[in-house]
N, C-alpha and C. Protein backbone atom coordinates (compact mmCIF):
# COMPACT_ATOMS: atom_id res chain seq x y z
N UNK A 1 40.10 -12.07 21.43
CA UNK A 1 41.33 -12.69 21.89
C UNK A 1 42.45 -11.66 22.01
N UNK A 2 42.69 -10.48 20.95
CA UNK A 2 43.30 -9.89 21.23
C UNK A 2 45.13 -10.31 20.53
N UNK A 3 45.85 -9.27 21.12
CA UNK A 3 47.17 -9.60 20.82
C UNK A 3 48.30 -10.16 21.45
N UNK A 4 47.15 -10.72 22.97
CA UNK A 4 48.25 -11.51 24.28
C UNK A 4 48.70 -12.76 23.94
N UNK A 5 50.06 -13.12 24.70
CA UNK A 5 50.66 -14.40 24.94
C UNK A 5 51.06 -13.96 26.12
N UNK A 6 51.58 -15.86 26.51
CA UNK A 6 52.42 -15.86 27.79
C UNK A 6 53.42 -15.91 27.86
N UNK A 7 54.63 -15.39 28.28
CA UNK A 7 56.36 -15.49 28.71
C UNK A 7 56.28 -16.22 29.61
N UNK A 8 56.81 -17.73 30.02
CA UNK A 8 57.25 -17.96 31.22
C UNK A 8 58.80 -18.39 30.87
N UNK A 9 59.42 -17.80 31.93
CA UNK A 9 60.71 -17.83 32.50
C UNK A 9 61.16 -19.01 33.34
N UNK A 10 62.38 -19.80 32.79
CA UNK A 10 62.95 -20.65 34.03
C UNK A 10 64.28 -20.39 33.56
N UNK A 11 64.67 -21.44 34.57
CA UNK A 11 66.28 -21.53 34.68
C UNK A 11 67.15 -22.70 34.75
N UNK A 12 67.88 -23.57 34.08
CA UNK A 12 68.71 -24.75 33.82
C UNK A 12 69.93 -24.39 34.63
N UNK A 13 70.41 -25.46 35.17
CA UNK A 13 71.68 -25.47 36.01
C UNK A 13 72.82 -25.11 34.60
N UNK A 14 73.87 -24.63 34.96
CA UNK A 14 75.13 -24.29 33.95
C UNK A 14 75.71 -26.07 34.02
N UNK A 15 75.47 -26.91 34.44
CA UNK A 15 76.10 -27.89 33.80
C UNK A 15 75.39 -28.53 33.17
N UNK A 16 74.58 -28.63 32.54
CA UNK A 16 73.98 -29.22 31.40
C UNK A 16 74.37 -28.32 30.38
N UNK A 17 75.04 -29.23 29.04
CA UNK A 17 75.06 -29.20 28.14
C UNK A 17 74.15 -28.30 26.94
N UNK A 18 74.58 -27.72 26.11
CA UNK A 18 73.62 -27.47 25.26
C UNK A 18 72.07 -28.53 24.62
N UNK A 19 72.78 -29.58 24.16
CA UNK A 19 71.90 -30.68 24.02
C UNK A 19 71.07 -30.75 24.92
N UNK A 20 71.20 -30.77 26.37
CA UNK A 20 70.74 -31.23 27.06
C UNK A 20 69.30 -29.69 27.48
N UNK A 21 69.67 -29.01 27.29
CA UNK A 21 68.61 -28.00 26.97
C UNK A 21 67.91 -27.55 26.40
N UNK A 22 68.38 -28.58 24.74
CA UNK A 22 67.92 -28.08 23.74
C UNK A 22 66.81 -29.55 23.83
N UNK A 23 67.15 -30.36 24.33
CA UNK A 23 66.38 -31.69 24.54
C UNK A 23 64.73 -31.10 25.38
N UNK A 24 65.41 -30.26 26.45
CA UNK A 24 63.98 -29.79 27.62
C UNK A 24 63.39 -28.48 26.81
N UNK A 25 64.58 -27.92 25.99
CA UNK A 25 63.08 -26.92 24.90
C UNK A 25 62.13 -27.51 24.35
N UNK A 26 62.95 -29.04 23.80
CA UNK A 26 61.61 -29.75 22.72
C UNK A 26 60.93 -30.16 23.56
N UNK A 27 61.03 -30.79 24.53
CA UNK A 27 60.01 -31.18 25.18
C UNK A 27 58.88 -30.09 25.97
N UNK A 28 59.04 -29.29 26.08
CA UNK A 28 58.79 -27.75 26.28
C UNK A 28 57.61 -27.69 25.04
N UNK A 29 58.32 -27.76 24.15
CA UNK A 29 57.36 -27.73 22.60
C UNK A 29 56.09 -28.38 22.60
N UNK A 30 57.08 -29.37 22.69
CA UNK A 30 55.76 -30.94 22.49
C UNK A 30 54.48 -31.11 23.78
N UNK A 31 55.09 -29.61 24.62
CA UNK A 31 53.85 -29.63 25.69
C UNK A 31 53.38 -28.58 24.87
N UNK A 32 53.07 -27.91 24.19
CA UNK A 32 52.56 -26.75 24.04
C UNK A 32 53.01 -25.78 23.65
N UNK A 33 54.59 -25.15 23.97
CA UNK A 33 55.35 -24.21 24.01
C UNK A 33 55.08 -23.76 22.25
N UNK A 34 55.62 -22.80 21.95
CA UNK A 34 55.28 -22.26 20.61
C UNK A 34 56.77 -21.84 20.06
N UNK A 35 57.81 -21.53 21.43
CA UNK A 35 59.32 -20.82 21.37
C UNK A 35 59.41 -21.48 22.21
N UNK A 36 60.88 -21.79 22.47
CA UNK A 36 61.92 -21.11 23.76
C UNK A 36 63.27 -20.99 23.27
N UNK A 37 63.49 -20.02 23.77
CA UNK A 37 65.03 -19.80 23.57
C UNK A 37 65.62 -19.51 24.76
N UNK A 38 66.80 -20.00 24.11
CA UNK A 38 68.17 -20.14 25.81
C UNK A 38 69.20 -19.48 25.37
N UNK A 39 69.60 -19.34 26.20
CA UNK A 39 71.29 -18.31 26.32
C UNK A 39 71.75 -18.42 28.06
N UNK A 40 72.92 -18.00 28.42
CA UNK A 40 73.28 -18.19 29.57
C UNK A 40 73.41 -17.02 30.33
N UNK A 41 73.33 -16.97 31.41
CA UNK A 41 72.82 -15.73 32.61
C UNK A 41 73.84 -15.84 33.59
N UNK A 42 74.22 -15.11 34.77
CA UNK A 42 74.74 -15.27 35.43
C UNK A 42 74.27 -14.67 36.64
N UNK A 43 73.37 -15.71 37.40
CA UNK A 43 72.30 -15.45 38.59
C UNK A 43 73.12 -15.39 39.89
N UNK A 44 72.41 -14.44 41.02
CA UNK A 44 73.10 -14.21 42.00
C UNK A 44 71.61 -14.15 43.12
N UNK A 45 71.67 -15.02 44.08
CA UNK A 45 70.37 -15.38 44.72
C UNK A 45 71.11 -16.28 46.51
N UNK A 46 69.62 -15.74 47.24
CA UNK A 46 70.15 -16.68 48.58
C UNK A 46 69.03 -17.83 48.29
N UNK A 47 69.93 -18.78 48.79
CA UNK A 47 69.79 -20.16 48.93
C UNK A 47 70.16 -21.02 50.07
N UNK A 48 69.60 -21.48 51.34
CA UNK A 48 69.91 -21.86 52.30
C UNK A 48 70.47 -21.17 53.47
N UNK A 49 70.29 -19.67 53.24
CA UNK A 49 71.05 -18.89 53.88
C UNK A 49 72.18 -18.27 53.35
N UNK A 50 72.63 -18.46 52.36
CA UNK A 50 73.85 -18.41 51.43
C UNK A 50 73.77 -17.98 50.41
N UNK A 51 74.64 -16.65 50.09
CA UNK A 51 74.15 -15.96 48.69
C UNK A 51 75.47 -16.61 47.88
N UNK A 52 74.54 -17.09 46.83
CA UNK A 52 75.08 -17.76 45.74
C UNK A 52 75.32 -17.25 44.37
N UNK A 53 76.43 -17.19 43.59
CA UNK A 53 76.21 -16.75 42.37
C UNK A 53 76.92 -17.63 41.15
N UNK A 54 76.26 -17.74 40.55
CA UNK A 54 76.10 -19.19 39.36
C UNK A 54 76.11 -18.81 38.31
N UNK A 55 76.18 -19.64 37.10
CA UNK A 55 76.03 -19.47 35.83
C UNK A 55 74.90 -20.28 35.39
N UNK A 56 74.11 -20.13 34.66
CA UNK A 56 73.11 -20.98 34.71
C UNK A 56 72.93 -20.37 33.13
N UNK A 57 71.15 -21.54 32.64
CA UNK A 57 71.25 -21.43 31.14
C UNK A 57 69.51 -20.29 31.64
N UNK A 58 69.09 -19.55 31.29
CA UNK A 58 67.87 -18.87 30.87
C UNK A 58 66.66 -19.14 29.98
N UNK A 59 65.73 -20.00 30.21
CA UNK A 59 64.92 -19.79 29.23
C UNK A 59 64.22 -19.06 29.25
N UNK A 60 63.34 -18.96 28.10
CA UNK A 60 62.31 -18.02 27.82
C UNK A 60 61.01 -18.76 26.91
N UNK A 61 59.82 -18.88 27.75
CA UNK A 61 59.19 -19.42 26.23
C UNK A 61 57.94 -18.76 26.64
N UNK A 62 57.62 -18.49 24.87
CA UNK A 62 56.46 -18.12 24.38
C UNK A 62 55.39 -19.29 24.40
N UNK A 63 53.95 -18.89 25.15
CA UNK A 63 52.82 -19.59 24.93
C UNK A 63 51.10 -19.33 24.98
N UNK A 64 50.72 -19.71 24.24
CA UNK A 64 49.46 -19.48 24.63
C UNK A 64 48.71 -19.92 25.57
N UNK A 65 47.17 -19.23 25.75
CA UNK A 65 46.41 -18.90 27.47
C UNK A 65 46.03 -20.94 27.33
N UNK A 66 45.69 -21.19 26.06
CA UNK A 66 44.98 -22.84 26.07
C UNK A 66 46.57 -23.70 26.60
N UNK A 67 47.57 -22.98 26.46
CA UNK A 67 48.92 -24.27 26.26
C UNK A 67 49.56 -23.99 27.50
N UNK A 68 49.47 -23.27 28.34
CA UNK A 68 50.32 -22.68 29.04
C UNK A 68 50.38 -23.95 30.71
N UNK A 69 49.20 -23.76 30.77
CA UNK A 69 49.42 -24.93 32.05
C UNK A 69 50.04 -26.22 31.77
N UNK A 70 49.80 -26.88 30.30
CA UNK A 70 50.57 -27.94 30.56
C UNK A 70 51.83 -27.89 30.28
N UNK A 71 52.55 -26.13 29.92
CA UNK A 71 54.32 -26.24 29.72
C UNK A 71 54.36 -26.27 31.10
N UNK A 72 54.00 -25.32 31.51
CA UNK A 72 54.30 -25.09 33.61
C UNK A 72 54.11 -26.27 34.17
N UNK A 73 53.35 -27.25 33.50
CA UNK A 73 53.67 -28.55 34.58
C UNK A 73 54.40 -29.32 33.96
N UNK A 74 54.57 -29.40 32.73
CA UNK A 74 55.76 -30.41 32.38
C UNK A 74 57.21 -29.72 33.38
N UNK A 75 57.26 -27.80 33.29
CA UNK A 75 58.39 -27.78 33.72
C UNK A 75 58.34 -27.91 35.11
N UNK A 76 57.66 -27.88 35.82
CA UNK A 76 57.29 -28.62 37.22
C UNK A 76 57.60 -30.16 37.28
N UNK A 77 57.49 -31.17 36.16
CA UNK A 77 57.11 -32.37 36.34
C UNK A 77 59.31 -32.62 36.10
N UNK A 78 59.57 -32.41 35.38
CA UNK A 78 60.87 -32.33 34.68
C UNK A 78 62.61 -31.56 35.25
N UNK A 79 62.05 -30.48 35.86
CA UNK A 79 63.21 -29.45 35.86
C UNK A 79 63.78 -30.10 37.24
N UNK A 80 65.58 -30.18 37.17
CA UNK A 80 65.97 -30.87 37.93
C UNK A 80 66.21 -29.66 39.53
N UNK A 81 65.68 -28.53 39.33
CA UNK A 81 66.01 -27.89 40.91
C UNK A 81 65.15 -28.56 41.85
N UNK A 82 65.08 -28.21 43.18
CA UNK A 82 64.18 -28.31 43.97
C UNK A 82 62.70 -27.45 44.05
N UNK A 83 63.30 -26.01 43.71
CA UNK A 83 62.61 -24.93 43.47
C UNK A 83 62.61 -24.68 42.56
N UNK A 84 62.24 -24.61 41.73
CA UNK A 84 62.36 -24.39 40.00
C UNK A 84 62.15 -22.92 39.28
N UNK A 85 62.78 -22.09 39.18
CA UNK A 85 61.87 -20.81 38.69
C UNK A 85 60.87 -20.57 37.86
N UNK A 86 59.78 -20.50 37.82
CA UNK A 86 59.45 -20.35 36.73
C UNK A 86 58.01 -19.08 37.15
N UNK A 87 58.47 -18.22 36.19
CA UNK A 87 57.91 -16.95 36.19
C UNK A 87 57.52 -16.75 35.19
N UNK A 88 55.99 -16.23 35.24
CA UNK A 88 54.73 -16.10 33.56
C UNK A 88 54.31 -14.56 34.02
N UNK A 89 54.46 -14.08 32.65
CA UNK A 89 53.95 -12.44 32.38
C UNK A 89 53.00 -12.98 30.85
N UNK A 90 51.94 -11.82 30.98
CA UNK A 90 51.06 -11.79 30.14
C UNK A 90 51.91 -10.83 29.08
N UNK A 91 51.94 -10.84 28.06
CA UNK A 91 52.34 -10.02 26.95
C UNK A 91 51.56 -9.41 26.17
N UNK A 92 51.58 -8.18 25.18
CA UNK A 92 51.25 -7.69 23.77
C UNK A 92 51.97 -7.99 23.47
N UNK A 93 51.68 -8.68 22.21
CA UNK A 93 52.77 -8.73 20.77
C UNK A 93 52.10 -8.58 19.89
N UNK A 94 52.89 -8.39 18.37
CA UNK A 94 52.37 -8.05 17.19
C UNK A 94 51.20 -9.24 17.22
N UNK A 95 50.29 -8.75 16.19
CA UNK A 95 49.13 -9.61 15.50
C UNK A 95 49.53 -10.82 15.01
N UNK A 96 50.47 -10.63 13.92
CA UNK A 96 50.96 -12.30 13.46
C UNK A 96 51.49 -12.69 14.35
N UNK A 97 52.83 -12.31 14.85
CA UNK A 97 53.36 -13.27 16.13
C UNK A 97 52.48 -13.81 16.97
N UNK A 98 51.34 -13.26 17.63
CA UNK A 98 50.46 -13.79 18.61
C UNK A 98 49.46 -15.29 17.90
N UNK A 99 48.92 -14.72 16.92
CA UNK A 99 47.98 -15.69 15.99
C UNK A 99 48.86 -17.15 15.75
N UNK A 100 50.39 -16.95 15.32
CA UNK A 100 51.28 -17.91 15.51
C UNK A 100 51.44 -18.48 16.67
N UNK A 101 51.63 -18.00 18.01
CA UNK A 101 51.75 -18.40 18.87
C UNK A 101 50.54 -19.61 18.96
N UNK A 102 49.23 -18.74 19.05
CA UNK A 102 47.93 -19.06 19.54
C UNK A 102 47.43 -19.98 18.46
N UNK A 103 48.09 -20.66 17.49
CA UNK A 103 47.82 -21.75 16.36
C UNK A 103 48.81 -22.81 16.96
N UNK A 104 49.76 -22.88 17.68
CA UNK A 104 50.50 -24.21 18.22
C UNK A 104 49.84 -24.95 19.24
């Protein structure tokens, strides 16, 4: 198995609330997720033809190779964009962190 996990990346509109993100981490969880943590970003992207630049919230969550499809589709099933970001990198991490991960 080794010492891999998965990072996938999305992105929450800046008007939702903390709660209200901290609500789509747990549910994030309760699919599988092992982490996520949020903080706020300030994205600059074209959209309709139109370069846009926003404040938005960042997640980040840690998951394993068995858990990972059903966070990506909850955040598919859930996330209020049209297009939703969500971007997965394979990782090394330490031994315990991973084994933790890969036990949720």
């Amino acid at each position: 198995m080794g010492n891999t996990l998965w990072l996938v990346k999305t992105t929450l509109p800046d008007s939702w609330r903390e709660f209200e993100v901290t609500s789509f981490a747990q549910t994030l969880v309760e699919s599988g997720a092992a982490c996520v943590q949020h903080h706020k970003v300030s994205s600059t992207y074209k959209w309709e033809g139109q370069i846009q630049s926003e404040t938005e919230w960042a997640l980040q969550i840690k998951v394993s190779e068995s858990n990972k499809q059903s966070v990506i589709s909850k955040i598919e099933e859930e996330h209020p964009y049209d297009v939703p970001q969500i971007v997965i990198h394979e990782c090394d991490a330490s031994q315990g962190y991973t084994e933790w991960v890969n036990s949720q």
